[in-house]
N, C-alpha and C. Protein backbone atom coordinates (compact mmCIF):
# COMPACT_ATOMS: atom_id res chain seq x y z
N UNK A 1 23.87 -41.96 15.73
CA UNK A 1 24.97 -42.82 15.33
C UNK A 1 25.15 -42.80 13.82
N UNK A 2 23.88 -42.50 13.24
CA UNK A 2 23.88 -42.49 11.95
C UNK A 2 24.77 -41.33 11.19
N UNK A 3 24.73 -40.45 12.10
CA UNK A 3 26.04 -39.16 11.21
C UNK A 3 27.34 -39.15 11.70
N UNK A 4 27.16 -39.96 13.24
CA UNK A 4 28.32 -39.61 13.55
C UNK A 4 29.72 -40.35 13.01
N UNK A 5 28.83 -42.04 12.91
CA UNK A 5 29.86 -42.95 12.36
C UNK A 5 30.96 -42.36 11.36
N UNK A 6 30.08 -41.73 10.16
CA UNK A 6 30.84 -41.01 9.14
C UNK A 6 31.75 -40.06 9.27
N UNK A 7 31.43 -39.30 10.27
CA UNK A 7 32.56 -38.46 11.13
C UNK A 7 33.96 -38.93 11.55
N UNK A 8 33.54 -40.19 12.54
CA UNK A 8 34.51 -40.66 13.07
C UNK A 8 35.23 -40.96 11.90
N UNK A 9 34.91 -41.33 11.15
CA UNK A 9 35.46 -42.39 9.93
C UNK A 9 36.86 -41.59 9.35
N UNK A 10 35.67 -40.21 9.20
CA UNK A 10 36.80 -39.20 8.69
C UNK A 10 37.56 -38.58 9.76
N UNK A 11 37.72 -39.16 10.61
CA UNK A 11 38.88 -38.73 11.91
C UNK A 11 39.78 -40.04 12.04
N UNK A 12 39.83 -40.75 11.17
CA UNK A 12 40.56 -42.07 11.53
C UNK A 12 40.14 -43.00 12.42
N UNK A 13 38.50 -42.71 12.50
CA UNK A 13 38.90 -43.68 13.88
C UNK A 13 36.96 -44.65 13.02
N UNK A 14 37.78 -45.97 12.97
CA UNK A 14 36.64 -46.97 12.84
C UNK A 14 36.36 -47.98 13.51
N UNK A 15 35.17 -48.20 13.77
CA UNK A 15 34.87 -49.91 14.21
C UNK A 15 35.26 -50.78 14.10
N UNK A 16 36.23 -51.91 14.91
CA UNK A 16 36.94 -52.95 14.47
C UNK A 16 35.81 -53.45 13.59
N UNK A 17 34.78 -53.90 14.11
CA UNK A 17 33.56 -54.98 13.41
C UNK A 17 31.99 -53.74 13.35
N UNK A 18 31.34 -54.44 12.26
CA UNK A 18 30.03 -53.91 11.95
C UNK A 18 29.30 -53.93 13.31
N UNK A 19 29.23 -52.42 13.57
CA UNK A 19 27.92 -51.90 14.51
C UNK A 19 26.84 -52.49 14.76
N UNK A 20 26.10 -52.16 13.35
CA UNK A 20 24.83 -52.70 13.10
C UNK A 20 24.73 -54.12 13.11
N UNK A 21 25.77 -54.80 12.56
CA UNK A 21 24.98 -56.27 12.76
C UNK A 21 25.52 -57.02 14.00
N UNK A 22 25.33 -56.44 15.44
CA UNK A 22 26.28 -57.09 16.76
C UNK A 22 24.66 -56.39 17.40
N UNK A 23 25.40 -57.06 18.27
CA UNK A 23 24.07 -56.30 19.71
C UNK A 23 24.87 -55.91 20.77
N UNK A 24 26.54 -56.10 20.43
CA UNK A 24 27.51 -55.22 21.70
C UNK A 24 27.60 -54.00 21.84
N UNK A 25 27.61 -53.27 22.42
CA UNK A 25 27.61 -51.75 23.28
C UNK A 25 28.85 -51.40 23.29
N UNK A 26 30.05 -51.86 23.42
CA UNK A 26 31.62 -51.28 23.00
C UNK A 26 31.83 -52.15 22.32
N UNK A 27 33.00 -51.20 21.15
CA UNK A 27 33.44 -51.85 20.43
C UNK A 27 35.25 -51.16 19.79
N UNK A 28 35.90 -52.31 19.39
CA UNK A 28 37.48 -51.62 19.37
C UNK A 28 37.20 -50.74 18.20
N UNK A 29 38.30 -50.39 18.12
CA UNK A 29 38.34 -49.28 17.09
C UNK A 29 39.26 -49.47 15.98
N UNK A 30 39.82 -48.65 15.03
CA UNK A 30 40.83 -48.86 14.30
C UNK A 30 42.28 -47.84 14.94
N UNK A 31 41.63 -46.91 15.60
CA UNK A 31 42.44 -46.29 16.67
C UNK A 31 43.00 -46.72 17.31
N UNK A 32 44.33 -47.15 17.86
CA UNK A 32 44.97 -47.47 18.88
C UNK A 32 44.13 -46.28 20.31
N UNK A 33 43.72 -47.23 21.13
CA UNK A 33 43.72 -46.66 22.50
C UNK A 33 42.08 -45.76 22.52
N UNK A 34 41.28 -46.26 21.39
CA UNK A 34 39.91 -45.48 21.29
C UNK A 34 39.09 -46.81 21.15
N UNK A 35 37.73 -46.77 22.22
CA UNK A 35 37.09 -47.70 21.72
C UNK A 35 35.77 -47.03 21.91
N UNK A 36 34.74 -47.86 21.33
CA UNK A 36 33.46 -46.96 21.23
C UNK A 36 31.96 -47.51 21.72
N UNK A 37 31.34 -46.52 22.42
CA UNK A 37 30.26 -47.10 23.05
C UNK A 37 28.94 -47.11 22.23
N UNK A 38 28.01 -47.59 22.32
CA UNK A 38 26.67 -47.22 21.88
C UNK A 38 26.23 -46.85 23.20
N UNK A 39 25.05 -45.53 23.49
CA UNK A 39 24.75 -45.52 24.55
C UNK A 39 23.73 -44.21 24.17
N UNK A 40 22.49 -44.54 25.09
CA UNK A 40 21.55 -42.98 24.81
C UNK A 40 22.17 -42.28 24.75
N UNK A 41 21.89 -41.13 24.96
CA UNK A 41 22.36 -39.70 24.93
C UNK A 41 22.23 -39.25 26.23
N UNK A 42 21.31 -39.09 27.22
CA UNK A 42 21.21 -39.41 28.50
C UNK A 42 22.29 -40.11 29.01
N UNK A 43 22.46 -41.47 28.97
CA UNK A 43 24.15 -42.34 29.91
C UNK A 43 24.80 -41.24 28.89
N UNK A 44 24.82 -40.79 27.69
CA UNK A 44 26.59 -40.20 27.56
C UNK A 44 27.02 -39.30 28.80
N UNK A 45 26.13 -38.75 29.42
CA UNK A 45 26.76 -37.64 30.08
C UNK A 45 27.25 -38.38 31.44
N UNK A 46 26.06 -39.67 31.85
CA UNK A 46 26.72 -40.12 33.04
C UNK A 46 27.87 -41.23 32.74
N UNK A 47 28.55 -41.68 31.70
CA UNK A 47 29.34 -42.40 31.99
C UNK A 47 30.77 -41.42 31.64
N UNK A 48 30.20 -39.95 31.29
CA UNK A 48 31.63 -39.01 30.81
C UNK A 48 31.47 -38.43 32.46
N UNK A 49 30.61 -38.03 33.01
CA UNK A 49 30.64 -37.41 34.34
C UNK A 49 31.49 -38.27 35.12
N UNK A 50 31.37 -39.80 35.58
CA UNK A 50 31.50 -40.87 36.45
C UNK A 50 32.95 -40.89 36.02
N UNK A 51 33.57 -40.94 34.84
CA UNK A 51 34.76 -41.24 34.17
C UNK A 51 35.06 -42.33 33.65
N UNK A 52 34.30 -42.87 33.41
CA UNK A 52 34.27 -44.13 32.74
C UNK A 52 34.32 -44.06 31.14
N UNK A 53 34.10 -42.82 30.83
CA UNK A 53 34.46 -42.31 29.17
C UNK A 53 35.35 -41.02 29.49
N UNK A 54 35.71 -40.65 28.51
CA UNK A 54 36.55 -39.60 28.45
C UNK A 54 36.33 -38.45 27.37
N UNK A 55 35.18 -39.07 26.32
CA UNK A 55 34.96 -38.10 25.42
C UNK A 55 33.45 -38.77 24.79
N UNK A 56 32.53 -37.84 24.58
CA UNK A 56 31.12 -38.49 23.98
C UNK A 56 31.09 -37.53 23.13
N UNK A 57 29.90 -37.67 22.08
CA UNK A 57 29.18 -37.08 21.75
C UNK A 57 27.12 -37.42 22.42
N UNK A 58 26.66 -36.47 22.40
CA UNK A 58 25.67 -35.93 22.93
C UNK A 58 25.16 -34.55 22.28
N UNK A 59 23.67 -34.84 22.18
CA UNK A 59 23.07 -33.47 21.73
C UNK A 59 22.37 -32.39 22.57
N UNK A 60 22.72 -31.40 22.32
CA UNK A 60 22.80 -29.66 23.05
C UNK A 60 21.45 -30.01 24.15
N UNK A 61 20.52 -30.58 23.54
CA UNK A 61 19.31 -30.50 24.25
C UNK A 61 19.82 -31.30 25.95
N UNK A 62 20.56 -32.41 25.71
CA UNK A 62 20.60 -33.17 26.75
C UNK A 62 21.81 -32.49 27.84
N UNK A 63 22.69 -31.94 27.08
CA UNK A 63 23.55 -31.12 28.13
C UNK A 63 22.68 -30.25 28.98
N UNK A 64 21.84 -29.34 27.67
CA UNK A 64 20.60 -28.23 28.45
C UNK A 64 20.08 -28.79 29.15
N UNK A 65 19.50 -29.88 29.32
CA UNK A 65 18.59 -30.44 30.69
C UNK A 65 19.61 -30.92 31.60
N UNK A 66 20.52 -31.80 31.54
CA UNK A 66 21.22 -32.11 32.66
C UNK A 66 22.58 -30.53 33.06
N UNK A 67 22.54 -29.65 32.19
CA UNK A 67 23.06 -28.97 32.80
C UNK A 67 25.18 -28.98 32.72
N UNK A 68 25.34 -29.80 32.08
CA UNK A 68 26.72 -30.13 31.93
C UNK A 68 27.99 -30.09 32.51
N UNK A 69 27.75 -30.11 34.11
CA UNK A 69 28.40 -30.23 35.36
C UNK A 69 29.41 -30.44 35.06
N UNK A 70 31.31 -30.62 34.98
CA UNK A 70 31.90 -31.42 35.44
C UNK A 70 32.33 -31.70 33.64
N UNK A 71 31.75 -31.13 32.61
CA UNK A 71 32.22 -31.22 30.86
C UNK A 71 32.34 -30.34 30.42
N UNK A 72 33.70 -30.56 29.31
CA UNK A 72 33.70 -29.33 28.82
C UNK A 72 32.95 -29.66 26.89
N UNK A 73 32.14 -28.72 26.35
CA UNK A 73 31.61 -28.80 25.19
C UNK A 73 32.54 -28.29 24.51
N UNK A 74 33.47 -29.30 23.81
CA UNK A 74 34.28 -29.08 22.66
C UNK A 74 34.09 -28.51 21.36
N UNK A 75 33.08 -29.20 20.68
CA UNK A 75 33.09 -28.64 18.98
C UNK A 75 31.77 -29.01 18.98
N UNK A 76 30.59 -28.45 17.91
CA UNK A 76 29.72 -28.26 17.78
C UNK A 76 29.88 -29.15 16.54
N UNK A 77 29.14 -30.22 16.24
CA UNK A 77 29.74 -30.99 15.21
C UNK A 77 28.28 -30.97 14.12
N UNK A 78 27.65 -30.41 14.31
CA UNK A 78 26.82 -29.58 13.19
C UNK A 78 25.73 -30.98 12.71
N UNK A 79 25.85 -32.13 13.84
CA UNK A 79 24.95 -32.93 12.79
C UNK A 79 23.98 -33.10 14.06
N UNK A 80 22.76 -34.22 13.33
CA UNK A 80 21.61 -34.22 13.84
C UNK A 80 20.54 -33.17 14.65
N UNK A 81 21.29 -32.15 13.45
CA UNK A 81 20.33 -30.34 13.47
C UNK A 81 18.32 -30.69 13.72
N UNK A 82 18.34 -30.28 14.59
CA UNK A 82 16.73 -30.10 15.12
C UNK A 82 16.68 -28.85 15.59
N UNK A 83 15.31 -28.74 16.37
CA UNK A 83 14.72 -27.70 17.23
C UNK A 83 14.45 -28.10 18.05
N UNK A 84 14.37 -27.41 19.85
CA UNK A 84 13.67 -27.86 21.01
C UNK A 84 12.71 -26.68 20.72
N UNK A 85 11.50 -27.00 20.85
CA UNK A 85 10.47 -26.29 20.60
C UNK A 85 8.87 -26.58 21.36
N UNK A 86 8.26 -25.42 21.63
CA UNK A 86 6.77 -26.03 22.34
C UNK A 86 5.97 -26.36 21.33
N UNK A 87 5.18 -26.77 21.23
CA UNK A 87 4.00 -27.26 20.37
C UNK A 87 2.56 -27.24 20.90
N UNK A 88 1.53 -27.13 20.51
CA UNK A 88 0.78 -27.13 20.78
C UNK A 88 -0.72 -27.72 19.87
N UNK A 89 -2.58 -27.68 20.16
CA UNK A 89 -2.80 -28.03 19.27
C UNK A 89 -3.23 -27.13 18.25
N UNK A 90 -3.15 -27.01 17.20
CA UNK A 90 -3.47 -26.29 15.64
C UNK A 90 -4.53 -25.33 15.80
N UNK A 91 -4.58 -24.41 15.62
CA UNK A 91 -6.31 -23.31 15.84
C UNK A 91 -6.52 -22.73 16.91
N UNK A 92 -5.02 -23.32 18.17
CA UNK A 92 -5.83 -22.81 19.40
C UNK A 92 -4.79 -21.24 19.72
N UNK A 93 -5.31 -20.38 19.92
CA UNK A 93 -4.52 -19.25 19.46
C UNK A 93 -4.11 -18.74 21.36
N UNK A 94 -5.23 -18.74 21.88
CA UNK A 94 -5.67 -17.90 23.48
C UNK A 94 -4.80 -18.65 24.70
N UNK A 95 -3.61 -18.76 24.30
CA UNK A 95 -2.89 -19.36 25.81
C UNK A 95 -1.58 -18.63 26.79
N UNK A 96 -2.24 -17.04 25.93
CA UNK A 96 -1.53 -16.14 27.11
C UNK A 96 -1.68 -15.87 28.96
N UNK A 97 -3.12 -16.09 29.14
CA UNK A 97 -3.49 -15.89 29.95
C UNK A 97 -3.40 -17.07 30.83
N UNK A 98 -3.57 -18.15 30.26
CA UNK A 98 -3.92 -19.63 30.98
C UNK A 98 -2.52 -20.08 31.66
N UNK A 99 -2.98 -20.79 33.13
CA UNK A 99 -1.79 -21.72 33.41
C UNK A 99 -1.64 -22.66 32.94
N UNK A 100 -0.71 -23.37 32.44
CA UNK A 100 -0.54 -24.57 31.31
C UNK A 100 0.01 -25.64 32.01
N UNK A 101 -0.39 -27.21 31.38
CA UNK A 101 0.22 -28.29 31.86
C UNK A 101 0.87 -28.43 30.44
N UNK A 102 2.17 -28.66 30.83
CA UNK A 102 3.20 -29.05 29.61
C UNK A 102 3.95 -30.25 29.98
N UNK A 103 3.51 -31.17 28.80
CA UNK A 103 4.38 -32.54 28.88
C UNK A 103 5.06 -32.35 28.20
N UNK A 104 6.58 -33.31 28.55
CA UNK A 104 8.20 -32.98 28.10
C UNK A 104 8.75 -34.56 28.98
N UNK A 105 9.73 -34.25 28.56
CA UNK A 105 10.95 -35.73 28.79
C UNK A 105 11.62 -34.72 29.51
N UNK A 106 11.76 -33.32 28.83
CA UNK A 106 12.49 -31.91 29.33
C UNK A 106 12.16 -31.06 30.30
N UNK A 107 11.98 -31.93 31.74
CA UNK A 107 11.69 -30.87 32.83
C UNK A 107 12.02 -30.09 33.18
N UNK A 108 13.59 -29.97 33.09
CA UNK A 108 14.06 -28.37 33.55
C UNK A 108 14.43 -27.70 32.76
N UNK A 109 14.43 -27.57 31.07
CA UNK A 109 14.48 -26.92 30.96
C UNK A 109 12.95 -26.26 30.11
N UNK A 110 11.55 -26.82 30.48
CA UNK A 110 10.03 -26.41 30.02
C UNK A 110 10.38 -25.76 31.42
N UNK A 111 10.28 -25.94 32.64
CA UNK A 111 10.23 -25.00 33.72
C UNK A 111 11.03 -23.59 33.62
N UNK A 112 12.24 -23.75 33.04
CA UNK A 112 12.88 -22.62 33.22
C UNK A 112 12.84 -21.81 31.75
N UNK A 113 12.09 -22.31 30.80
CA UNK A 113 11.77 -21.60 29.51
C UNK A 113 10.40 -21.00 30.12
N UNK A 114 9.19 -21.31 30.80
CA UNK A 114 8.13 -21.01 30.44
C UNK A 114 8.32 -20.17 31.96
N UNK A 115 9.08 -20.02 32.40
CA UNK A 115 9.35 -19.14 33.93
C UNK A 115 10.08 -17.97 33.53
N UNK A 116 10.24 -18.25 32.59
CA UNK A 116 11.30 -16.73 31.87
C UNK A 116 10.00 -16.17 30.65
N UNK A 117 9.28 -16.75 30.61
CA UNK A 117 7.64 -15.89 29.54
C UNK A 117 6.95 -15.78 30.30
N UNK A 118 7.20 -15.73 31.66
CA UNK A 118 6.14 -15.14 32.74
C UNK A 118 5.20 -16.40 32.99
N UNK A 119 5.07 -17.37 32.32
CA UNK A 119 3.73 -18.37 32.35
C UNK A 119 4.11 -19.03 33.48
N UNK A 120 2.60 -19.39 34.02
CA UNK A 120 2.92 -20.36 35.38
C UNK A 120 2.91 -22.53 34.54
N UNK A 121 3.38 -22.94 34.42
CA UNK A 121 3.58 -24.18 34.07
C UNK A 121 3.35 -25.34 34.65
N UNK A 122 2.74 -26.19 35.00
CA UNK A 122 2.64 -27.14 35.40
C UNK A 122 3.04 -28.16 34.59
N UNK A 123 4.39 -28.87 34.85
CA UNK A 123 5.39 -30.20 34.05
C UNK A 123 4.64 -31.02 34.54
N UNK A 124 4.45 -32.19 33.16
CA UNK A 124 4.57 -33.40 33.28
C UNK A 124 5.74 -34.23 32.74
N UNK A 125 5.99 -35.21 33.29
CA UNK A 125 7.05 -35.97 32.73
C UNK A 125 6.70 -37.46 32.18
N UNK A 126 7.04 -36.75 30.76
CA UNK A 126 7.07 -37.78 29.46
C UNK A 126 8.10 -38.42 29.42
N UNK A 127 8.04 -40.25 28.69
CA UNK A 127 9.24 -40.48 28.04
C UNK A 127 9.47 -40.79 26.73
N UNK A 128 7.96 -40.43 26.07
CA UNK A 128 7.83 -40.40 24.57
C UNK A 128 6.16 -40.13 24.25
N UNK A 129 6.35 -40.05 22.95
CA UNK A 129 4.77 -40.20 22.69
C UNK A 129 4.49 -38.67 23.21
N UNK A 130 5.04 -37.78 23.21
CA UNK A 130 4.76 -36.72 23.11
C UNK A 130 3.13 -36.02 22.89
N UNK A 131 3.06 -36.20 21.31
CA UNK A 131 2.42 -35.48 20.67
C UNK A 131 0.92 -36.37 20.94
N UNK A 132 0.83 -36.88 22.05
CA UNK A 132 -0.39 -37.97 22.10
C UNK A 132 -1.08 -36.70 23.44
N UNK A 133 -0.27 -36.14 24.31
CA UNK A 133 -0.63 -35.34 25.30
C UNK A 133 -1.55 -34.39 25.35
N UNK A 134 -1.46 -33.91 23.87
CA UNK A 134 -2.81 -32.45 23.98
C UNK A 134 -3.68 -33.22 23.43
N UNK A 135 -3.87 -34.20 22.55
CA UNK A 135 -4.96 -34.85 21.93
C UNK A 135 -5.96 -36.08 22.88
N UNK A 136 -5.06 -36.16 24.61
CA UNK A 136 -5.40 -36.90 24.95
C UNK A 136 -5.97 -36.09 26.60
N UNK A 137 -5.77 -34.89 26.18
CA UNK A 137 -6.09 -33.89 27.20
C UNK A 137 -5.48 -34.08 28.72
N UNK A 138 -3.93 -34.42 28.12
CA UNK A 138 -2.91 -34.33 29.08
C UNK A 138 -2.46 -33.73 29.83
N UNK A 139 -2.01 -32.61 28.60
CA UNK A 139 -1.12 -31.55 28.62
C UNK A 139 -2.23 -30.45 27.82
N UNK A 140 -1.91 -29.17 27.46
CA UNK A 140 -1.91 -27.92 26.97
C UNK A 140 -0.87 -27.89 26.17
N UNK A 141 0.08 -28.55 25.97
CA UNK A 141 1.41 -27.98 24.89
C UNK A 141 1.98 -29.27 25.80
N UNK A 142 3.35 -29.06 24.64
CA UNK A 142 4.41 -29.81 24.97
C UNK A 142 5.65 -29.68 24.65
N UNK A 143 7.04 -29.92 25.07
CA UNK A 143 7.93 -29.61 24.91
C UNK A 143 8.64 -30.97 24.27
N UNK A 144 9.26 -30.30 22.80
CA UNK A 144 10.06 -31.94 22.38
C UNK A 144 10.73 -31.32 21.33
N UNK A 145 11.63 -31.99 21.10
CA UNK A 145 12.66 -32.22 19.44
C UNK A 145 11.57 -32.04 18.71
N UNK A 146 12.29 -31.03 17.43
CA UNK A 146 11.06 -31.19 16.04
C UNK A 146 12.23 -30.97 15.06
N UNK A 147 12.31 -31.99 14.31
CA UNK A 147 13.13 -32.02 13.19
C UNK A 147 12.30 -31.29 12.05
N UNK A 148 11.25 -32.23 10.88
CA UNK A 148 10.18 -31.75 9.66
C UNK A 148 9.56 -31.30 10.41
N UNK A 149 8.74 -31.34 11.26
CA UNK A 149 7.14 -31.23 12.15
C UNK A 149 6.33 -31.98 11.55
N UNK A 150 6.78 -33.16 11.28
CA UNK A 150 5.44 -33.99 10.26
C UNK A 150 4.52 -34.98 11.33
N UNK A 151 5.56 -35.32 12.38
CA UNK A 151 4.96 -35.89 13.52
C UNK A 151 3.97 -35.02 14.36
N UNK A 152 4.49 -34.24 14.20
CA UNK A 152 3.33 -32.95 15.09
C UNK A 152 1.88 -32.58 14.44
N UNK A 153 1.88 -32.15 12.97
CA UNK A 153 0.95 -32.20 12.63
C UNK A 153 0.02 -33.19 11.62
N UNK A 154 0.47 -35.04 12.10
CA UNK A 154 -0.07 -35.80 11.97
C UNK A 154 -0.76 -36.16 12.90
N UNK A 155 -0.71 -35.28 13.97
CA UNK A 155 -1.18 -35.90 15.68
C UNK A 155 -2.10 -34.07 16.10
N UNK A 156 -2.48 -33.20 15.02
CA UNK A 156 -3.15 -32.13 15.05
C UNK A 156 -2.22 -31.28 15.66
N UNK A 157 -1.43 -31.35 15.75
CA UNK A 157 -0.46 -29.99 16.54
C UNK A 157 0.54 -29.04 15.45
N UNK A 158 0.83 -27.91 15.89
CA UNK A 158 1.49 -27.16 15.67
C UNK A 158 3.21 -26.28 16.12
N UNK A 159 4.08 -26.60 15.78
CA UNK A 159 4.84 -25.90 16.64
C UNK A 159 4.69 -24.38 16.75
N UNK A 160 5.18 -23.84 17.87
CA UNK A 160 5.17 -22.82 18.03
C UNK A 160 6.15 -21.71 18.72
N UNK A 161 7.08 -21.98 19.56
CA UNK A 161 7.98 -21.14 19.80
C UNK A 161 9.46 -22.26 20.24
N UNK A 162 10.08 -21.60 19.78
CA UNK A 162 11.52 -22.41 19.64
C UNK A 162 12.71 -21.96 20.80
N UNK A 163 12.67 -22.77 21.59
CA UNK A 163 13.70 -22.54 22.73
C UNK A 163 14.75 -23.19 22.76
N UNK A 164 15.34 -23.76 21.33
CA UNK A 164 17.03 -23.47 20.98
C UNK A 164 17.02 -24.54 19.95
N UNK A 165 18.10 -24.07 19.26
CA UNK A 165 18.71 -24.60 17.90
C UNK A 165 19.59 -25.77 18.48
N UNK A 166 19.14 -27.41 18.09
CA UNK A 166 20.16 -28.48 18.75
C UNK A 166 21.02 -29.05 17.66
N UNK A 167 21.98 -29.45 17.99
CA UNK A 167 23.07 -30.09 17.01
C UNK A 167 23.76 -31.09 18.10
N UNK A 168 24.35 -32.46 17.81
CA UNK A 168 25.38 -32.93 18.61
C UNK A 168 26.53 -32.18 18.70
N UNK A 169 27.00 -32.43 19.86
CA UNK A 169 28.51 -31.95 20.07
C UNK A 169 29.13 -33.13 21.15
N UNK A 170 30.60 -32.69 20.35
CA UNK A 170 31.92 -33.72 21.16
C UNK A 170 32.33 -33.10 22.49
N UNK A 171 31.64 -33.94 23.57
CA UNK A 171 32.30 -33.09 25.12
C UNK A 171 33.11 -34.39 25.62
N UNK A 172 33.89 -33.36 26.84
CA UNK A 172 35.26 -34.05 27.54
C UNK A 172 34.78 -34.11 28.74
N UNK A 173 34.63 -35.16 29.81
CA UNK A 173 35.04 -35.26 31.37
C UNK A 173 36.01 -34.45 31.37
N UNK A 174 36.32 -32.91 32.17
CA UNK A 174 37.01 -31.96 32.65
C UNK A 174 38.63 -32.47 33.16
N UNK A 175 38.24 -33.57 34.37
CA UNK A 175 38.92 -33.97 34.76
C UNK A 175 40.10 -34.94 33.76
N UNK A 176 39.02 -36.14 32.89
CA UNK A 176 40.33 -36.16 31.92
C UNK A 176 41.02 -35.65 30.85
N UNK A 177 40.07 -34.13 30.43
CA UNK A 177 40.88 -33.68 29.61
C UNK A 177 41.90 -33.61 30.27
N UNK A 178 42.26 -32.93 31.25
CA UNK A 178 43.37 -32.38 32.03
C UNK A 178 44.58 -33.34 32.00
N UNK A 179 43.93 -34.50 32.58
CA UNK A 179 45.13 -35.51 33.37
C UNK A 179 45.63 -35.72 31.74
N UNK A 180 44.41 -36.54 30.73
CA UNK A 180 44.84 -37.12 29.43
C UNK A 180 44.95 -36.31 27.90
N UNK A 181 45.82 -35.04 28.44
CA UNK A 181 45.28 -34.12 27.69
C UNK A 181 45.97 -34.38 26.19
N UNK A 182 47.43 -35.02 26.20
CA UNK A 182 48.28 -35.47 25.47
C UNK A 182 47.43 -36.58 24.38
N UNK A 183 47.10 -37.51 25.35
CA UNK A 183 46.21 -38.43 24.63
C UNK A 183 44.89 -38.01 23.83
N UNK A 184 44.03 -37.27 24.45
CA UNK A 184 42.50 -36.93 23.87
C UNK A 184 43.05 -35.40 22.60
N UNK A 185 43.68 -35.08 22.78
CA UNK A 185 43.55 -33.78 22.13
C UNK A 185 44.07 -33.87 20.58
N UNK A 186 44.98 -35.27 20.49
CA UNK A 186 44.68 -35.37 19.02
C UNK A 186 43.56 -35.78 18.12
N UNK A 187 42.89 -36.52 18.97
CA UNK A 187 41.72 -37.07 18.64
C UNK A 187 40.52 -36.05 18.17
N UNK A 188 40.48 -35.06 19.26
CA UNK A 188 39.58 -33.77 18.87
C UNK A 188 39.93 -32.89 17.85
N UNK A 189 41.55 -33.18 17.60
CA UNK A 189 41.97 -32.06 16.40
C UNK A 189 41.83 -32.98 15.27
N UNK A 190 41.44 -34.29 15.79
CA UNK A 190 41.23 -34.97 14.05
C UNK A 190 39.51 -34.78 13.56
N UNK A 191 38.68 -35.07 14.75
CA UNK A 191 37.60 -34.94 14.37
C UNK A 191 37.24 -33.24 14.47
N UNK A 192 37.28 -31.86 14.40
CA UNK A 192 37.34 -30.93 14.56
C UNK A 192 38.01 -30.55 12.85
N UNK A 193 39.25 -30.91 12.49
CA UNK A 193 39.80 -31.11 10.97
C UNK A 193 38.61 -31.78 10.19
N UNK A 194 38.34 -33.02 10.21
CA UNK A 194 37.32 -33.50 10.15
C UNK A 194 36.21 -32.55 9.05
N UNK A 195 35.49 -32.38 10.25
CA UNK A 195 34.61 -31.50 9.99
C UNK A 195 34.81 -30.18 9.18
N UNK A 196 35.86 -29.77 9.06
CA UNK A 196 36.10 -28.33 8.39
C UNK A 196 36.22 -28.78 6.87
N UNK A 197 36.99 -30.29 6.68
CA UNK A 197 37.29 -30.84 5.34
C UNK A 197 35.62 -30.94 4.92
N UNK A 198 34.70 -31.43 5.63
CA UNK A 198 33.50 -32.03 4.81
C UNK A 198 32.77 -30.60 4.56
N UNK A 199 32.97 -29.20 5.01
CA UNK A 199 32.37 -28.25 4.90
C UNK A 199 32.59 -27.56 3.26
């Protein structure tokens, strides 16, 4: 929320009232006919799937795990740049051979990364606290966001192979681009402009 606000801002479109100091979850806009949710990143996809939104932002990682059924990924809006990456702990070099337990929040896509390097995998499913898994002889590695890696190797770990470059991006429910295409599509050419001005 922290990059995106500024985005919107520069697309015309603001918060009737301060974000931060409310505890409401929608809020009007300065947009006629746009109002705005707070919501994980996880619900973005189910309240754009269900139709109850019409346009989110969400980051690459969470489309990659749920797979992005039913959305179309509009613009790559270049902020909250990370890595999905395995990690593991520091010194340990020998884990070609071994079957691995890998904890992740990211079940399908640690299954279908470590099924494409030949490794046999055994997922666990995390919903944080990651980097507590190899130190707590959980896991063998783990799969998570690594922005610095300062969290990783404050907790003895290392990253080690990178299974994709994440950024948020602005996606559409399919269905209303279509029906509301008149309506949503200025909106994307403002935040899309947007972005080319701050470059």
């Amino acid at each position: 929320m922290r990059e995106t606000l500024p985005l919107l801002r520069a697309a015309g479109v603001e918060p009737a009232e301060d974000i931060d100091s409310s505890r409401k979850l929608s809020f009007d806009s300065t947009r006629e006919g746009v109002r705005l949710l707070v919501l994980r990143g996880a619900d973005v996809i189910t309240y754009l799937r269900h139709g109850s939104a019409d346009i989110g932002v969400v980051g690459k990682d969470m489309l990659l795990e749920d797979g992005g059924e039913g959305l179309y990924e509009l613009v790559d809006l270049g902020i909250a740049r990370c890595r999905l990456m395995t990690a593991g702990p520091a010194k340990q070099n020998n884990m070609s051979s071994r079957r691995r337990r890998v904890a992740t929040k990211y079940t399908g896509i640690a299954r279908a990364w470590y099924a494409s390097q030949g490794v046999q995998a055994d997922v666990i499913k995390l919903y944080g606290g990651m980097e507590l898994a190899p130190v707590m002889d959980l896991a063998d590695e783990i799969v998570d966001i690594v922005d610095s890696g300062k969290t990783l190797v404050a907790n003895g770990l290392e990253p080690r192979e990178c299974i994709a470059d994440i950024s948020s991006r602005l996606v559409a429910n399919k269905a209303s681009l279509k029906v509301k295409h008149a309506d949503l599509m200025p909106l994307v050419d403002a935040i899309a402009a947007a972005l080319v001005e701050q470059d």
